[in-house]
C-alpha atoms as a PDB file:
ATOM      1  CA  UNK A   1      35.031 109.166   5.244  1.00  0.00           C
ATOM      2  CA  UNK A   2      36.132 109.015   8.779  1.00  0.00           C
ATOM      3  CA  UNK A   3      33.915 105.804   9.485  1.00  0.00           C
ATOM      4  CA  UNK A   4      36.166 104.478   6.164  1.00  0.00           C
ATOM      5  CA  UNK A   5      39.124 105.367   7.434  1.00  0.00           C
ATOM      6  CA  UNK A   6      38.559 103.804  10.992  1.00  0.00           C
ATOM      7  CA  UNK A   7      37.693 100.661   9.227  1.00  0.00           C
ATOM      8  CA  UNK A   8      40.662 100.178   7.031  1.00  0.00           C
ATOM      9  CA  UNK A   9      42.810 101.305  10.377  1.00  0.00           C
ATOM     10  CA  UNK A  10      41.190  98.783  12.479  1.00  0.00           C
ATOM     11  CA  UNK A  11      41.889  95.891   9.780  1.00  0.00           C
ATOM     12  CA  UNK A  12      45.464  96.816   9.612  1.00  0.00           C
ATOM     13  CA  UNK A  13      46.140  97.005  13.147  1.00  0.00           C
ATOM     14  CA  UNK A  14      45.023  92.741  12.961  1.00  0.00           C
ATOM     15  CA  UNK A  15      47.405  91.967  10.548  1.00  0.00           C
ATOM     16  CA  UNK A  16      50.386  90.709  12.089  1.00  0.00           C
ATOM     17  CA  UNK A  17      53.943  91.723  12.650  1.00  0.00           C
ATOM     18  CA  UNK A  18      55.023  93.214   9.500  1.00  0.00           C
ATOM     19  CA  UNK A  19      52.753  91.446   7.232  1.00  0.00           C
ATOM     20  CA  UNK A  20      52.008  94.785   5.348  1.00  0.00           C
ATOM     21  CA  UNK A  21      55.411  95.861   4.469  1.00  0.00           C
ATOM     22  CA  UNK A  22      56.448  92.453   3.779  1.00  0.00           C
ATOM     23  CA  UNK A  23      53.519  92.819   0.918  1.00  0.00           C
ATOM     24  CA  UNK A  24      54.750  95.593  -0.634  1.00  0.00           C
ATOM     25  CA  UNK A  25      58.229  94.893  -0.349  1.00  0.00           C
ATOM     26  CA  UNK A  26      57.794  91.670  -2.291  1.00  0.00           C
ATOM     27  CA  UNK A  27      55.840  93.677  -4.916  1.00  0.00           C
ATOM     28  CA  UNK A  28      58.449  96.247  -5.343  1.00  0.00           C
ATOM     29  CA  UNK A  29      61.602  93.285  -5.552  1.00  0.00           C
ATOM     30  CA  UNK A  30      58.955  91.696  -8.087  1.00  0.00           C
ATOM     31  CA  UNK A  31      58.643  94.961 -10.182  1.00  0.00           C
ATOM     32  CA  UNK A  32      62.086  95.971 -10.123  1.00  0.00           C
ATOM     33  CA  UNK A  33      63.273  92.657 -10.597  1.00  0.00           C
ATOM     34  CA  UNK A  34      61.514  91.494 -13.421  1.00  0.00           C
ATOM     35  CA  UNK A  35      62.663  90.562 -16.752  1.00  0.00           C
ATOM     36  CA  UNK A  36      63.902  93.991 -19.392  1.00  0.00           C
ATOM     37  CA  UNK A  37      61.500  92.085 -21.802  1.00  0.00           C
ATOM     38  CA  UNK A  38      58.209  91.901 -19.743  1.00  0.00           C
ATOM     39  CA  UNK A  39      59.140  95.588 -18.995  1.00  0.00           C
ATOM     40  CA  UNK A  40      57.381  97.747 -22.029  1.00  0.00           C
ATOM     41  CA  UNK A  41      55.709 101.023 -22.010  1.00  0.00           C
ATOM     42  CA  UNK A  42      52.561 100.910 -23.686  1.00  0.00           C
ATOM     43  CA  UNK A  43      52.447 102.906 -26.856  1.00  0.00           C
ATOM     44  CA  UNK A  44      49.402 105.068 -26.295  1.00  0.00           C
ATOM     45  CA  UNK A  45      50.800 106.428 -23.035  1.00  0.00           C
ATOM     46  CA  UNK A  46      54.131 108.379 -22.398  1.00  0.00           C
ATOM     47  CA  UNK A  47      54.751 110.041 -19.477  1.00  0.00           C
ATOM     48  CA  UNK A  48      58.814 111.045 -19.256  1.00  0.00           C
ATOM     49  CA  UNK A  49      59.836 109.475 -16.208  1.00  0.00           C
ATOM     50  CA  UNK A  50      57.334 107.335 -15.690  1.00  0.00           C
ATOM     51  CA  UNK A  51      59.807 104.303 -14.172  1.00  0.00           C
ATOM     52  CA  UNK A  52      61.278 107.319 -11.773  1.00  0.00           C
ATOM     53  CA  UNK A  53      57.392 108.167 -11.239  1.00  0.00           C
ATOM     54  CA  UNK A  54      56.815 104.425 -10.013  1.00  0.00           C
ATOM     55  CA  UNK A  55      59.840 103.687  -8.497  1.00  0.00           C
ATOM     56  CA  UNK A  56      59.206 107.070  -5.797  1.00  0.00           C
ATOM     57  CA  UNK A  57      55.608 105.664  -5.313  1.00  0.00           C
ATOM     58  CA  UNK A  58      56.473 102.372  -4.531  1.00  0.00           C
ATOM     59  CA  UNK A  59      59.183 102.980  -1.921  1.00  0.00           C
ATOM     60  CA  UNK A  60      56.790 106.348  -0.686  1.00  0.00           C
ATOM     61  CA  UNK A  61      54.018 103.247  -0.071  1.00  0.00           C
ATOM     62  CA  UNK A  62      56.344 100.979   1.379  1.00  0.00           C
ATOM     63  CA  UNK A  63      57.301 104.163   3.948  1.00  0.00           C
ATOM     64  CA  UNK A  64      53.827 104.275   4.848  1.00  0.00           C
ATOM     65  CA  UNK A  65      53.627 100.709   5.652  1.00  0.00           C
ATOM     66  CA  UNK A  66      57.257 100.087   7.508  1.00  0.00           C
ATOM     67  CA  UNK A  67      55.959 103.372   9.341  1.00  0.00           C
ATOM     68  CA  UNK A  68      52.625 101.507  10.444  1.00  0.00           C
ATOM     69  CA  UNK A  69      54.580  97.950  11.340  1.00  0.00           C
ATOM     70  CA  UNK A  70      57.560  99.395  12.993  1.00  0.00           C
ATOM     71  CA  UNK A  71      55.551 101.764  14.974  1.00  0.00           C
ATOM     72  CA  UNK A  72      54.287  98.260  16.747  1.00  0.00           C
ATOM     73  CA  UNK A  73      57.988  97.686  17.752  1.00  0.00           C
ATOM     74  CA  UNK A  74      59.832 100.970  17.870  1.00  0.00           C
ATOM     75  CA  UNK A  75      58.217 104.014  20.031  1.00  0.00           C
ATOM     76  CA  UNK A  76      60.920 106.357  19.663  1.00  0.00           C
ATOM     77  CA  UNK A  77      60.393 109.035  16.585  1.00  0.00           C
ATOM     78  CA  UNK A  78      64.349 109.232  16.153  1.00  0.00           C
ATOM     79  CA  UNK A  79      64.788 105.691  16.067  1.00  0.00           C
ATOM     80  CA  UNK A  80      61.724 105.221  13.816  1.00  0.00           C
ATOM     81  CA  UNK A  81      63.065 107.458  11.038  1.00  0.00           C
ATOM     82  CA  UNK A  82      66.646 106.406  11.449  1.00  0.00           C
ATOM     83  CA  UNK A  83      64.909 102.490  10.670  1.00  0.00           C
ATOM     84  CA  UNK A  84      62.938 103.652   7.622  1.00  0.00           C
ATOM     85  CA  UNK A  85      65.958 105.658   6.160  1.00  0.00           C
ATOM     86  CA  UNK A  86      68.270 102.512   6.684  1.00  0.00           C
ATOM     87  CA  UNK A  87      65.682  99.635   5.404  1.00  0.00           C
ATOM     88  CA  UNK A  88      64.824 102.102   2.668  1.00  0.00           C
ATOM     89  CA  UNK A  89      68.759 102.844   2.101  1.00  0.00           C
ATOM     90  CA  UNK A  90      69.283  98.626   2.248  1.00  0.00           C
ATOM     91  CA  UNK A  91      66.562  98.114   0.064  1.00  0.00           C
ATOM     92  CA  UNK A  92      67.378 100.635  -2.904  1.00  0.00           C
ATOM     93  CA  UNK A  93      70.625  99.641  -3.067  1.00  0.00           C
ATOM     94  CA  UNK A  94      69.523  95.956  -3.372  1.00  0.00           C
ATOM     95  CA  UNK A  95      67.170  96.288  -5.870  1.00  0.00           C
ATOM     96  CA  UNK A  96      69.520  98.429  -8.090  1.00  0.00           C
ATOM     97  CA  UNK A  97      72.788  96.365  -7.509  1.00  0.00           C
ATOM     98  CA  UNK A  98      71.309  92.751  -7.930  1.00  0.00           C
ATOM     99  CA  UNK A  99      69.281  93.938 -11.223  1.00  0.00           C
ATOM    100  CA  UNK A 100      71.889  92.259 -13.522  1.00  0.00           C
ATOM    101  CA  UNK A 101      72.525  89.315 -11.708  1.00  0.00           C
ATOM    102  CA  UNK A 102      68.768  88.318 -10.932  1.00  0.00           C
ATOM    103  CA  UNK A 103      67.448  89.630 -14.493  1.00  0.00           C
ATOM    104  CA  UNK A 104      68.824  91.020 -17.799  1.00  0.00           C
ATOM    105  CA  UNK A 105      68.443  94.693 -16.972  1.00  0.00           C
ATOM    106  CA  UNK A 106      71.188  96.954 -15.942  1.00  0.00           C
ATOM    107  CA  UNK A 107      71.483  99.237 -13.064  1.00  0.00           C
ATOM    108  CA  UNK A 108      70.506 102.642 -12.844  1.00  0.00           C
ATOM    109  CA  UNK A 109      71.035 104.630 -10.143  1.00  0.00           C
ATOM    110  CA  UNK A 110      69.025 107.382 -10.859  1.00  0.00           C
ATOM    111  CA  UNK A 111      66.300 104.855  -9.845  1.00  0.00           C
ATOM    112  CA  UNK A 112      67.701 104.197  -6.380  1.00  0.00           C
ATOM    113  CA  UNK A 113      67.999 108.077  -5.822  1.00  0.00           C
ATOM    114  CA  UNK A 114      64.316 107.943  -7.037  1.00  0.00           C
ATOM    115  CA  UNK A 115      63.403 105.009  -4.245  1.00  0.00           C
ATOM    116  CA  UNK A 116      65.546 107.090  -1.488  1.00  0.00           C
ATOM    117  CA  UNK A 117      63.438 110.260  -2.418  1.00  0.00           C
ATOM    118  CA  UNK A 118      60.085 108.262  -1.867  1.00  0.00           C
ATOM    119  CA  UNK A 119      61.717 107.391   1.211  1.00  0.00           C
ATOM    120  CA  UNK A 120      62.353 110.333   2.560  1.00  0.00           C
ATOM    121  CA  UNK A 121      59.051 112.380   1.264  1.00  0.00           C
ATOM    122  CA  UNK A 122      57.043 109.949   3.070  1.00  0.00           C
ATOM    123  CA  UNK A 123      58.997 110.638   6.372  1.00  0.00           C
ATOM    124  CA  UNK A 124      58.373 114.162   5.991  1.00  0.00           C
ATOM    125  CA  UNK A 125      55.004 113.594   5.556  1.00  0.00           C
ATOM    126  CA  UNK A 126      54.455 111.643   8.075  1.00  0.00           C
ATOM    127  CA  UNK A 127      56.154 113.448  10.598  1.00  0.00           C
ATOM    128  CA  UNK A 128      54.619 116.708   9.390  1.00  0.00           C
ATOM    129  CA  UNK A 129      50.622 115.307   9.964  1.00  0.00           C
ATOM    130  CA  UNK A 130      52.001 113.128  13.354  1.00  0.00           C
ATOM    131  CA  UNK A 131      52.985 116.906  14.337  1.00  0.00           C
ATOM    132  CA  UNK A 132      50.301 118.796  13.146  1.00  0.00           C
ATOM    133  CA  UNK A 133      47.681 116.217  14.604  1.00  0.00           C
ATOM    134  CA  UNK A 134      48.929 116.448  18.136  1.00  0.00           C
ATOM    135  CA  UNK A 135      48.797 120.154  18.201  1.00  0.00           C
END
């Protein structure tokens, strides 16, 4: 597991500048952005909440990965965080405010609250396992 782990660290660290977060920050303009009618929940699986569900992984993914780019450019913690929570801000209130303009689906903003609280649970987490490692 740890030789895995080195492995998939040492191919990130060759991708360049931002190249990661760009990735999933196209998927997750793709996904929320796509058309009400390509949108369907399949019939033999219902989970309540399962948009919420996606929308907080998504954006706690996308943490991970502005986390990993960012960290190239910004060396601060503070500064780090306060970047994440902005983007992450920017970026949830995009997604949710353009949603009738770019496709035929309305807003909700218990979806944005949903993207801010992947947001925010990823910069918890990791700044509770940066902590805990160093110690």
């Amino acid at each position: 597991m740890l030789q895995l782990t080195k492995s998939l660290s040492d191919l990130l660290n060759k991708l360049p500048h931002y190249t990661l977060s760009l990735i999933v920050f196209a998927v997750i303009l793709t996904l929320c952005w796509l058309p009400a009618s390509t949108v369907q929940e399949p019939q033999w699986f219902h989970i309540p909440n399962a948009d919420k569900i996606i929308h907080f992984g998504l954006f706690f993914v996308w943490a991970f990965c502005l986390r990993h780019d960012l960290l190239k450019q910004i060396h601060r913690t503070p500064q780090l965080i306060l970047a994440i929570l902005l983007l992450g801000l920017f970026t949830a209130l995009l997604t949710e405010g353009l949603q009738p303009i770019v496709s035929n689906r309305m807003r909700d903003w218990i979806d944005g609250i949903a993207d801010m609280t992947g947001i925010v649970t990823a910069v918890c987490c990791f700044s509770f396992f940066v902590k805990k490692n160093l110690s």
